[in-house]
Protein backbone atom coordinates (compact mmCIF):
# COMPACT_ATOMS: atom_id res chain seq x y z
CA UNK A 1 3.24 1.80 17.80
CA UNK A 2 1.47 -0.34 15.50
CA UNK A 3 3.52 0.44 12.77
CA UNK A 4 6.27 -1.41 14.44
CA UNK A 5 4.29 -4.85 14.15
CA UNK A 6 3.56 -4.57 10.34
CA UNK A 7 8.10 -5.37 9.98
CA UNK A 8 7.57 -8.68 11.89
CA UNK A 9 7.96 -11.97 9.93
CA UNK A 10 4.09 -13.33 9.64
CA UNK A 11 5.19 -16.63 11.87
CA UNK A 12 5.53 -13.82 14.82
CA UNK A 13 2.61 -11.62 14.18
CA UNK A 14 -0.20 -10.95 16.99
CA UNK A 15 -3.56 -12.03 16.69
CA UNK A 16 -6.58 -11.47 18.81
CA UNK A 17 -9.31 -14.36 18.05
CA UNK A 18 -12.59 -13.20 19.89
CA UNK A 19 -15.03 -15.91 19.79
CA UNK A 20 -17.52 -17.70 22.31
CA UNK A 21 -17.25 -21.16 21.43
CA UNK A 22 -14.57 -22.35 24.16
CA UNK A 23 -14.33 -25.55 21.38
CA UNK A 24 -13.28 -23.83 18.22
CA UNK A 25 -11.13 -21.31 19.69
CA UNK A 26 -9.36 -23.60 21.30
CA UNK A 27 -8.77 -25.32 17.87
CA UNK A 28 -7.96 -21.96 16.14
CA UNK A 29 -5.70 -20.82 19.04
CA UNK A 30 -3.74 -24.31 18.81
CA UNK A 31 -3.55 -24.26 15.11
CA UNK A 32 -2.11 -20.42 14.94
CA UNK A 33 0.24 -21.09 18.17
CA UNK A 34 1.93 -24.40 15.91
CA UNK A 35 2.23 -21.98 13.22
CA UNK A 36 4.57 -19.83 15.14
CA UNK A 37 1.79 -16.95 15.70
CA UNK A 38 0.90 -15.39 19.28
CA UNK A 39 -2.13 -15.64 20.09
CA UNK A 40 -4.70 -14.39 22.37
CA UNK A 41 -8.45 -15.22 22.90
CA UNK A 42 -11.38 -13.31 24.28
CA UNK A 43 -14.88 -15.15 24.92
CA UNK A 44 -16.49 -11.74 24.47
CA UNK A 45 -16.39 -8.14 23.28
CA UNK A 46 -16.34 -6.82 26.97
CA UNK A 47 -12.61 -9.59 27.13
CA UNK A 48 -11.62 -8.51 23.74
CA UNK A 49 -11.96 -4.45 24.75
CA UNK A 50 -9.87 -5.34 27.86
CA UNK A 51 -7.22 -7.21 25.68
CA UNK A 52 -6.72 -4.69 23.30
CA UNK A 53 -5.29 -2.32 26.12
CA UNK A 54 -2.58 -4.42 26.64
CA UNK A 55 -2.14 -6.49 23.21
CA UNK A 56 -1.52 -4.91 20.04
CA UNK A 57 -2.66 -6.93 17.23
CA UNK A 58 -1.83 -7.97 13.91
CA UNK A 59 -5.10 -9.36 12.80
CA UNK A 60 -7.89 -10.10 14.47
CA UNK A 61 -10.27 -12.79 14.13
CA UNK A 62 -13.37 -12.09 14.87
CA UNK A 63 -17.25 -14.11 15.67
CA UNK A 64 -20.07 -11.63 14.52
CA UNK A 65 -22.78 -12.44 17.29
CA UNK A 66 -21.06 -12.84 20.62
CA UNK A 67 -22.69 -12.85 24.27
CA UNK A 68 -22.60 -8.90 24.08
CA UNK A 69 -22.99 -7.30 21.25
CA UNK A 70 -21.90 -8.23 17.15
CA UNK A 71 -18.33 -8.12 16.06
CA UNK A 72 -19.44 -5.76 13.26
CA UNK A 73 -19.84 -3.19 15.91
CA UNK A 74 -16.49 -4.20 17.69
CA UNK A 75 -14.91 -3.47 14.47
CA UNK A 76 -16.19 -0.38 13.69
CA UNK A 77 -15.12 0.78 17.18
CA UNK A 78 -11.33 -0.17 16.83
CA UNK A 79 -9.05 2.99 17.43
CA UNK A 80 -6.44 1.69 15.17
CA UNK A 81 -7.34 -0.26 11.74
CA UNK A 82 -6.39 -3.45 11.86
CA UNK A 83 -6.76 -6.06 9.39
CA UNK A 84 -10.07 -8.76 10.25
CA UNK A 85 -11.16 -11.91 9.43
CA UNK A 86 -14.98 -11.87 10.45
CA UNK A 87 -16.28 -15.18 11.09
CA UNK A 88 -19.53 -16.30 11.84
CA UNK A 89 -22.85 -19.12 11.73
CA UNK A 90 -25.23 -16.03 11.36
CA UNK A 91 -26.27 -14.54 8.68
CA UNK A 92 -23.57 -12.76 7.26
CA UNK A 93 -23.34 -9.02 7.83
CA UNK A 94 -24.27 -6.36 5.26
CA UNK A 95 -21.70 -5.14 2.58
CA UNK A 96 -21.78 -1.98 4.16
CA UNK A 97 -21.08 -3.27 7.56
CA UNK A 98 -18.10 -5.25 6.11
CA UNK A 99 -16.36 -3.00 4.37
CA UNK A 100 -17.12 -0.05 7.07
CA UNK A 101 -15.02 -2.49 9.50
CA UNK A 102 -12.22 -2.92 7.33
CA UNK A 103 -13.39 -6.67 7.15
CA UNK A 104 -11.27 -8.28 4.99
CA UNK A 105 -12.68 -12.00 4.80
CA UNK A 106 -16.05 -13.42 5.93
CA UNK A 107 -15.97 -17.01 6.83
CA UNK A 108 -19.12 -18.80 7.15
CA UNK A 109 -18.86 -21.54 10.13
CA UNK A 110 -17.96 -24.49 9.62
CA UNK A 111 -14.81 -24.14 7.91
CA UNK A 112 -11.48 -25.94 7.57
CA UNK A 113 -9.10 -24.76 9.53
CA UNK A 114 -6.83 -24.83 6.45
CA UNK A 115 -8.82 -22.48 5.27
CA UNK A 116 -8.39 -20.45 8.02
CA UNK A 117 -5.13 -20.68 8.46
CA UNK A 118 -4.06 -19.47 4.26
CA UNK A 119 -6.46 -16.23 4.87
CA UNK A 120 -4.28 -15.92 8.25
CA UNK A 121 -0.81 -16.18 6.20
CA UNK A 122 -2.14 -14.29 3.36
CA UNK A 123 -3.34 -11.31 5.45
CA UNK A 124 -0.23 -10.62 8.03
CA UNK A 125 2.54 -11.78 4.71
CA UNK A 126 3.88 -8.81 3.13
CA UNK A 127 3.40 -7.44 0.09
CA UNK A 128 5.07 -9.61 -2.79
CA UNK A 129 7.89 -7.57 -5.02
CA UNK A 130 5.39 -7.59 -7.61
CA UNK A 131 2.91 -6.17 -5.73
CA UNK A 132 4.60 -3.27 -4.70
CA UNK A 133 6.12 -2.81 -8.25
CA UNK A 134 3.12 -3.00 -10.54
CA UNK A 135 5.01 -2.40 -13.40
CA UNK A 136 7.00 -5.79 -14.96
CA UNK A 137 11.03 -5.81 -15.39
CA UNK A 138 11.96 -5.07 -19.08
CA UNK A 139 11.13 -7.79 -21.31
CA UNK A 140 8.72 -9.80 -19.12
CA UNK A 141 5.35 -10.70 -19.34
């Protein structure tokens, strides 16, 4: 089933922002909803597990210490890999942790939303021509 999100046009993708400060996620969630991208929030990783049985993401955006538990541990409990933005005031997690999630992008707090927002875009846009074809047309480079 989640293969089915990855042919969507990035302006339509899913995300899942868990995060406990109502203030920032609010900003995020507005930001990402004028952008054209669904959106839905969860205040903690009891809200975010109840979300996910419902809402298939694209990415998720994700706090690391949250009311119950760190979004490290979230992450490494996901039944399907799905791209993450990890983003947190703490100190950040270990390597390990990161890369054991899937973690693709730490953000430490504060951060411009435009900063945000280009991880977002760059994460859920698909794979450029010349990406996918690592080898360059006859003649170039």
């Amino acid at each position: 089933m989640l293969a089915s999100h990855r042919t969507r046009t990035h302006a339509s993708a899913r995300i899942l922002l868990v995060d406990d400060e109502d203030i920032l996620s609010w900003c995020i969630d507005m930001e990402l909803a004028a952008l054209g991208f669904e959106v839905r929030t969860a205040s903690s990783l009891k809200m975010a597990h109840e979300t996910l049985e419902t809402f298939e993401p694209d990415l998720i955006i994700c706090d690391q210490g949250l009311p119950d538990g760190w979004g490290t541990e979230f992450i490494k409990r996901l039944k399907h890999p799905v791209p993450v933005i990890m983003i947190t005031a703490y100190t950040p997690p270990c390597l390990e942790d990161l890369h054991a999630g899937g973690i693709k992008k730490l953000l430490r707090k504060p951060f411009d939303l435009s900063v945000l927002t280009g991880e977002v875009q760059h994460h859920l846009s698909p794979p450029s021509a010349m990406a996918s074809n690592p080898c360059p047309p006859a003649g170039g480079l």
